[in-house]
C-alpha atoms as a PDB file:
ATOM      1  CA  UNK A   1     152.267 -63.772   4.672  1.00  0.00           C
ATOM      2  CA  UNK A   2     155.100 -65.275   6.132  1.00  0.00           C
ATOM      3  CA  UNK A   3     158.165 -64.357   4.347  1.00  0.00           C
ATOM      4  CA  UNK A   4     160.923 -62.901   6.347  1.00  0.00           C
ATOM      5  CA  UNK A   5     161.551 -58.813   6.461  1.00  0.00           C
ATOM      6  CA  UNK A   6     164.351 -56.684   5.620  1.00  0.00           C
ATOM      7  CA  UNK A   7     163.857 -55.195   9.063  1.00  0.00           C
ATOM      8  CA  UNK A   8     163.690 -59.482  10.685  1.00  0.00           C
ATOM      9  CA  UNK A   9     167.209 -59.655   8.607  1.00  0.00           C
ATOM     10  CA  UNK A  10     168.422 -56.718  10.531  1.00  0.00           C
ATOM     11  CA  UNK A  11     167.343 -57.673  13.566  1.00  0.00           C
ATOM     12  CA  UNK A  12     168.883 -60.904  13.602  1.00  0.00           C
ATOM     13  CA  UNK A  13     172.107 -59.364  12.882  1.00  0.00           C
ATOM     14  CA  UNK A  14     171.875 -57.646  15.903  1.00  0.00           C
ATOM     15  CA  UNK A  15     170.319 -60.588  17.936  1.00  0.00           C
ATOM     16  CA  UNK A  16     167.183 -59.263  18.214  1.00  0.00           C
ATOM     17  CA  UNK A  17     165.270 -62.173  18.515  1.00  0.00           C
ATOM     18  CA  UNK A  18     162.703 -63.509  21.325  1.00  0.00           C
ATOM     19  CA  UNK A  19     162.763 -62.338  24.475  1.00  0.00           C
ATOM     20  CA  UNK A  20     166.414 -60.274  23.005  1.00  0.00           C
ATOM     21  CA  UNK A  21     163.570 -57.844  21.779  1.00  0.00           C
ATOM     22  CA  UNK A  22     162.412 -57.020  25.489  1.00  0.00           C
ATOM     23  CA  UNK A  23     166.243 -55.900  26.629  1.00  0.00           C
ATOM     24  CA  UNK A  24     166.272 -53.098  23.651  1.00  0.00           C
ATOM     25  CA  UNK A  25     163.142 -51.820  24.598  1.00  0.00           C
ATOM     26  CA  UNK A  26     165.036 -50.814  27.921  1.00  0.00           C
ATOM     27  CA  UNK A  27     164.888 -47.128  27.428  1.00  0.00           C
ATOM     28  CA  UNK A  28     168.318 -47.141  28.142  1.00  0.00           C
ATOM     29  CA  UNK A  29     169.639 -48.890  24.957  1.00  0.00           C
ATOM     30  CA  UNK A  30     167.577 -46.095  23.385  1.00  0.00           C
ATOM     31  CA  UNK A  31     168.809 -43.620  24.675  1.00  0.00           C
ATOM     32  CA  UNK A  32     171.986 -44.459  24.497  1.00  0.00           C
ATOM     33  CA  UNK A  33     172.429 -45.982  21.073  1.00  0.00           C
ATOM     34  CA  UNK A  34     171.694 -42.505  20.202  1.00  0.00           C
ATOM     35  CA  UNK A  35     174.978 -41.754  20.662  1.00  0.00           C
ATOM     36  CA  UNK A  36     176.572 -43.855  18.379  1.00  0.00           C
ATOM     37  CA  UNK A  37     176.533 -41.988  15.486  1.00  0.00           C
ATOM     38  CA  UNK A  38     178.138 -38.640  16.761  1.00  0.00           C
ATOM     39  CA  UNK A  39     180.558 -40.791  18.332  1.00  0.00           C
ATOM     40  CA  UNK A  40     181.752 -42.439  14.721  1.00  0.00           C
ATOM     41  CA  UNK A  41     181.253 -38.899  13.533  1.00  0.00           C
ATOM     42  CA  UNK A  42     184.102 -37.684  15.577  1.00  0.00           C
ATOM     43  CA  UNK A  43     186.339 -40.623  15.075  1.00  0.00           C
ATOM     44  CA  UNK A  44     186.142 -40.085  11.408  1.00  0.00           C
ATOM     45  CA  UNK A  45     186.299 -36.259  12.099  1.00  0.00           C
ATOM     46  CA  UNK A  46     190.035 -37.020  14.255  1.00  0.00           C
ATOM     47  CA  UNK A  47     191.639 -38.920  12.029  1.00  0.00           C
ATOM     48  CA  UNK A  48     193.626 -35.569  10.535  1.00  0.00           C
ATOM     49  CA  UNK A  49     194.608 -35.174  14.144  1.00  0.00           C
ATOM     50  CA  UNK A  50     195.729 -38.653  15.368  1.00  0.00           C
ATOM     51  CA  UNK A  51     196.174 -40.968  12.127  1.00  0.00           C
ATOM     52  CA  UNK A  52     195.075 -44.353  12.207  1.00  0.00           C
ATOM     53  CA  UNK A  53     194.221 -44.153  15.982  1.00  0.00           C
ATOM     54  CA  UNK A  54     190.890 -42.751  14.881  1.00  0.00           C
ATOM     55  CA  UNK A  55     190.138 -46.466  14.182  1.00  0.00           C
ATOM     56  CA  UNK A  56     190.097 -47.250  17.308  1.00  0.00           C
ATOM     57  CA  UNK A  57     187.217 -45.180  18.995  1.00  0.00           C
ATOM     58  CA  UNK A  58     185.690 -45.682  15.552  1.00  0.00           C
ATOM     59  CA  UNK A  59     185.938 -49.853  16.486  1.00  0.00           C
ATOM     60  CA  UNK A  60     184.776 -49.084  19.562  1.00  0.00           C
ATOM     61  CA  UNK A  61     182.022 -47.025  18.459  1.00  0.00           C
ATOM     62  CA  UNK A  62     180.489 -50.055  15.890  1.00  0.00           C
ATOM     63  CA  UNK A  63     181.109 -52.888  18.742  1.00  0.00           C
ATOM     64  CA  UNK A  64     179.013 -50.524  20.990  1.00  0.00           C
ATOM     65  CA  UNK A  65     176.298 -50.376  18.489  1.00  0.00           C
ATOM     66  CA  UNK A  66     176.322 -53.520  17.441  1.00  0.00           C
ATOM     67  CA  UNK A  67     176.274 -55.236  21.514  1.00  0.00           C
ATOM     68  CA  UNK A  68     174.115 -52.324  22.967  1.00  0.00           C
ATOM     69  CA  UNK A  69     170.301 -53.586  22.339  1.00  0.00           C
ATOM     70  CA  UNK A  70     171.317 -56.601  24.124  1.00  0.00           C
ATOM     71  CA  UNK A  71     173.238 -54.512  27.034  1.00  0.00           C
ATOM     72  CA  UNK A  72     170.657 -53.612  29.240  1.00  0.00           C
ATOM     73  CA  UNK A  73     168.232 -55.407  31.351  1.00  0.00           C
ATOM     74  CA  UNK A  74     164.111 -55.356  30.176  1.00  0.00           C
ATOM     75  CA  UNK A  75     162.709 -52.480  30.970  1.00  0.00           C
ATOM     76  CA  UNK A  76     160.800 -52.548  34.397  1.00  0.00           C
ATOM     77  CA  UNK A  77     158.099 -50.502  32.008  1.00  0.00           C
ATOM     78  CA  UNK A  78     157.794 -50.058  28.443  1.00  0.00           C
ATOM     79  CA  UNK A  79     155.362 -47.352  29.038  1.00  0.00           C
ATOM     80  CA  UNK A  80     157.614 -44.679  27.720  1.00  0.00           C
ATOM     81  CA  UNK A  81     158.442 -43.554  24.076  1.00  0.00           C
ATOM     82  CA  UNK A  82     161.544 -45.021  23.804  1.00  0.00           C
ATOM     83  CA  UNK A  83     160.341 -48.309  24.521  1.00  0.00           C
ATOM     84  CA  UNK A  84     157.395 -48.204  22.732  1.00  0.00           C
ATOM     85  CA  UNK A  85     159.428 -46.987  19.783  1.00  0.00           C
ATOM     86  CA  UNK A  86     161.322 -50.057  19.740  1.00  0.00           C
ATOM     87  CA  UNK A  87     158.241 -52.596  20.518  1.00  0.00           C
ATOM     88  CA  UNK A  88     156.873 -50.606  17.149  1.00  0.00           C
ATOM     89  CA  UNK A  89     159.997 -51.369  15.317  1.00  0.00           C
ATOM     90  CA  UNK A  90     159.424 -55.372  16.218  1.00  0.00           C
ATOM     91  CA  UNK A  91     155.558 -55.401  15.118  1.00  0.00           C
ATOM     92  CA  UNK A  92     156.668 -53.937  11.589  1.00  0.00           C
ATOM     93  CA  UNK A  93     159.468 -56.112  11.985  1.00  0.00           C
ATOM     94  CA  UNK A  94     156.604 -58.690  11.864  1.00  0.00           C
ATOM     95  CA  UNK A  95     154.126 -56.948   9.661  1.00  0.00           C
ATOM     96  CA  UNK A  96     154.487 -60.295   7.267  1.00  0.00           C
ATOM     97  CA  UNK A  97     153.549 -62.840  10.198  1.00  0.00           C
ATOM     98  CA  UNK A  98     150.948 -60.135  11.295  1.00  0.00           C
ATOM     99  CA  UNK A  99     149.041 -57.689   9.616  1.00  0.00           C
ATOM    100  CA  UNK A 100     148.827 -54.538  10.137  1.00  0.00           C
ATOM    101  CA  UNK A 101     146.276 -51.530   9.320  1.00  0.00           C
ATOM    102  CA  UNK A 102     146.565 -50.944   5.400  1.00  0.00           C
ATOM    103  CA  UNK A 103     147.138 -46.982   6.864  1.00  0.00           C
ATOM    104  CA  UNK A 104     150.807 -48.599   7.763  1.00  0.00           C
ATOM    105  CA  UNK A 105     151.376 -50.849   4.849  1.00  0.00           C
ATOM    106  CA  UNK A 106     150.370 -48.146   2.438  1.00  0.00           C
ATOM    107  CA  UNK A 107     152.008 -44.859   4.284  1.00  0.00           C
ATOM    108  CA  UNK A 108     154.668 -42.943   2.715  1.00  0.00           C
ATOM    109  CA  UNK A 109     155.978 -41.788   5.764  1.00  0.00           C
ATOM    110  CA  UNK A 110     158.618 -44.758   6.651  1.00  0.00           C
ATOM    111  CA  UNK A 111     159.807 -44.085   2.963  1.00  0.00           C
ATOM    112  CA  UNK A 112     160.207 -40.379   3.405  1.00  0.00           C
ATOM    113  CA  UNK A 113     161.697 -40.713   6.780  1.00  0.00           C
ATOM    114  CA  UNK A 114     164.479 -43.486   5.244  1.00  0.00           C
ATOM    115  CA  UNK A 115     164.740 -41.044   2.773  1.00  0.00           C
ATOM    116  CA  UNK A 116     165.390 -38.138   4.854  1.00  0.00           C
ATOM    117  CA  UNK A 117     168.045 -40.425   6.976  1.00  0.00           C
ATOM    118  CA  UNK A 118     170.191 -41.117   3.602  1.00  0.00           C
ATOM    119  CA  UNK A 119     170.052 -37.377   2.352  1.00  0.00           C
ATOM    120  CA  UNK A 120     171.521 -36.561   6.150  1.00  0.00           C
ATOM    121  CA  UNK A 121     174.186 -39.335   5.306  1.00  0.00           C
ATOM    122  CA  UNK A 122     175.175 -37.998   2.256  1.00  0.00           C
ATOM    123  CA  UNK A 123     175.000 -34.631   3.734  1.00  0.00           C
ATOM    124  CA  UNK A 124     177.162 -36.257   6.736  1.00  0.00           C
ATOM    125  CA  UNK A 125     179.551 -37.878   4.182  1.00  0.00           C
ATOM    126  CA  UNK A 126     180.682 -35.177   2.595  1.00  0.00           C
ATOM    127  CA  UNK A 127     180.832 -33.068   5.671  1.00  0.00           C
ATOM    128  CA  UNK A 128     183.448 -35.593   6.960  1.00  0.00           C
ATOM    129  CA  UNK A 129     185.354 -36.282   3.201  1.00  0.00           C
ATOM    130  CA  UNK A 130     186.020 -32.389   3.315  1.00  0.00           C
ATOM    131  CA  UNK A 131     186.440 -31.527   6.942  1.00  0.00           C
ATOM    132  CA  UNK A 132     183.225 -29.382   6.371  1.00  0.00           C
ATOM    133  CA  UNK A 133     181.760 -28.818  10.393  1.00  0.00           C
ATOM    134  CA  UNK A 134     178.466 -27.199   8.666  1.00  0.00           C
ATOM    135  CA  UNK A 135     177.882 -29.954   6.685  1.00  0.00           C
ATOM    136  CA  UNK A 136     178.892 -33.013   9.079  1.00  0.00           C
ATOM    137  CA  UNK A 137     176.511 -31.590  12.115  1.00  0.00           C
ATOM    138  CA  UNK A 138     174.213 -30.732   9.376  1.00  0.00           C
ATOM    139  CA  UNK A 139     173.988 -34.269   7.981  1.00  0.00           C
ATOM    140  CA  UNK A 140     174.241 -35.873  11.817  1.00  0.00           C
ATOM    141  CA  UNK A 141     171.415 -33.538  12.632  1.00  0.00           C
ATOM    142  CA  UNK A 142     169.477 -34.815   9.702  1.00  0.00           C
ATOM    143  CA  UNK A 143     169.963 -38.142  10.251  1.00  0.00           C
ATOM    144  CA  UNK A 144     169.401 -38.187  14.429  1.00  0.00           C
ATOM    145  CA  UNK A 145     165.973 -36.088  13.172  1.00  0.00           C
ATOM    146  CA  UNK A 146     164.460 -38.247  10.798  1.00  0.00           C
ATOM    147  CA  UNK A 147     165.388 -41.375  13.050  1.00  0.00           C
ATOM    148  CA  UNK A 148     162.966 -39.634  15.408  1.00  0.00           C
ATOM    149  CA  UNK A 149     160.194 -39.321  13.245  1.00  0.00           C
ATOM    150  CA  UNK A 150     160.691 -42.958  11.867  1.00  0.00           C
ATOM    151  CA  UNK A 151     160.538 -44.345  15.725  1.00  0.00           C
ATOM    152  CA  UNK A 152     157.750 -41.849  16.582  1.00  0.00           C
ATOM    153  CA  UNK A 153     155.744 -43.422  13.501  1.00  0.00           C
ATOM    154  CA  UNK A 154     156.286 -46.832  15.521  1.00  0.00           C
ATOM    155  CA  UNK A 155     155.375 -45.866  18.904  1.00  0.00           C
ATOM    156  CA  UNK A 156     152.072 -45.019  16.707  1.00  0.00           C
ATOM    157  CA  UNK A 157     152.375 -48.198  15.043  1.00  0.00           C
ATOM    158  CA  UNK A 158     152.920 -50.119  18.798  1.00  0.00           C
ATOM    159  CA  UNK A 159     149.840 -48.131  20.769  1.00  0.00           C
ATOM    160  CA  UNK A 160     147.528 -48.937  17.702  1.00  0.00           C
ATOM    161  CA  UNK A 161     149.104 -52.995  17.303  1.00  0.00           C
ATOM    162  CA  UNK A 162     148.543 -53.899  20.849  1.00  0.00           C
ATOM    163  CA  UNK A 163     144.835 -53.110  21.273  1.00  0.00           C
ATOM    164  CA  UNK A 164     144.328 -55.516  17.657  1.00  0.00           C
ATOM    165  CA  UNK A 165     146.900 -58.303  18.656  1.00  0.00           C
ATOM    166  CA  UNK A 166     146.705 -59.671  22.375  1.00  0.00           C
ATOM    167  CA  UNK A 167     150.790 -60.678  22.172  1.00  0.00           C
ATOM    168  CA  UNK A 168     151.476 -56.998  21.421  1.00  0.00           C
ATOM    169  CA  UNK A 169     149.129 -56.192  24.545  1.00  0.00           C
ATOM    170  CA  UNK A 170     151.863 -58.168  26.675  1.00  0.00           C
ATOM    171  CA  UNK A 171     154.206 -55.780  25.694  1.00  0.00           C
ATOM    172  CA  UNK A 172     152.424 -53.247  27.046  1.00  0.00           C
ATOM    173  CA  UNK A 173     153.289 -52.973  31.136  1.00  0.00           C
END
């Protein structure tokens, strides 16, 4: 059990490693990395209005998602859903290095809530290829949604981890 995740390989990417982990849990990066996706929304939406300067809020947009879990300071608490959501995201993250409850491995619900996040992105896609509001808040809605239900799944994943695994129970202040 000690191959690397797809969800490790992400988290790299975005320097999520260590004590990295602890400074996106800050409910603040949570929060605000929520944003990020209407904000690329309307810089795709402007670029009939302003050209190729929608590129630049668009830049600006991907630089703030890809710097913002390692923004903020750790969280004073991560007795709140937002941090919880992301200590969740690191024990799955980890789920080959520790086990988890076969009710995790063997759940559906990550795959339907992935799946729920691409149909809102193809929803989203075409809403912005054809200047279609319904379908680009539509799709963003979608998307923003099932994120929610995939981090709520690992604040259950976190609260149920860190009573079986004392490191997880660290986490917990």
């Amino acid at each position: 059990m000690s191959t690397s995740t797809g969800e490790q390989r992400i988290a790299k990417l975005f320097g999520l490693q260590g004590d990295n982990w602890m400074r996106h849990a800050n409910a603040v990066s949570v929060w605000t990395r929520f944003a990020v996706l209407p904000m690329i929304v309307v810089s795709i939406w402007s670029r009939d209005w302003i050209g190729w300067w929608s590129l630049v809020p668009l830049g600006l947009s991907l630089v703030f998602m890809m710097v913002n879990p390692l923004l903020f300071a750790p969280p004073r608490s991560t007795r709140n859903w937002a941090s919880k959501a992301v200590l969740g995201e690191r024990v799955w993250a980890e789920r080959n290095q520790v086990e988890v409850p076969a009710r995790y491995r063997e759940s559906r619900s990550f795959a339907v809530t992935y799946g729920f996040q691409v149909l809102g992105l193809v929803v989203l896609a075409y809403g912005l290829a054809r200047l279609d509001a319904v379908a680009a808040v539509a799709g963003t809605l979608l998307v923003q949604c099932a994120k929610c239900w995939y981090l709520d799944r690992m604040v259950l994943l976190f609260e149920d981890m860190k009573d079986r695994h004392a490191p997880y129970a660290e986490w917990d202040f």
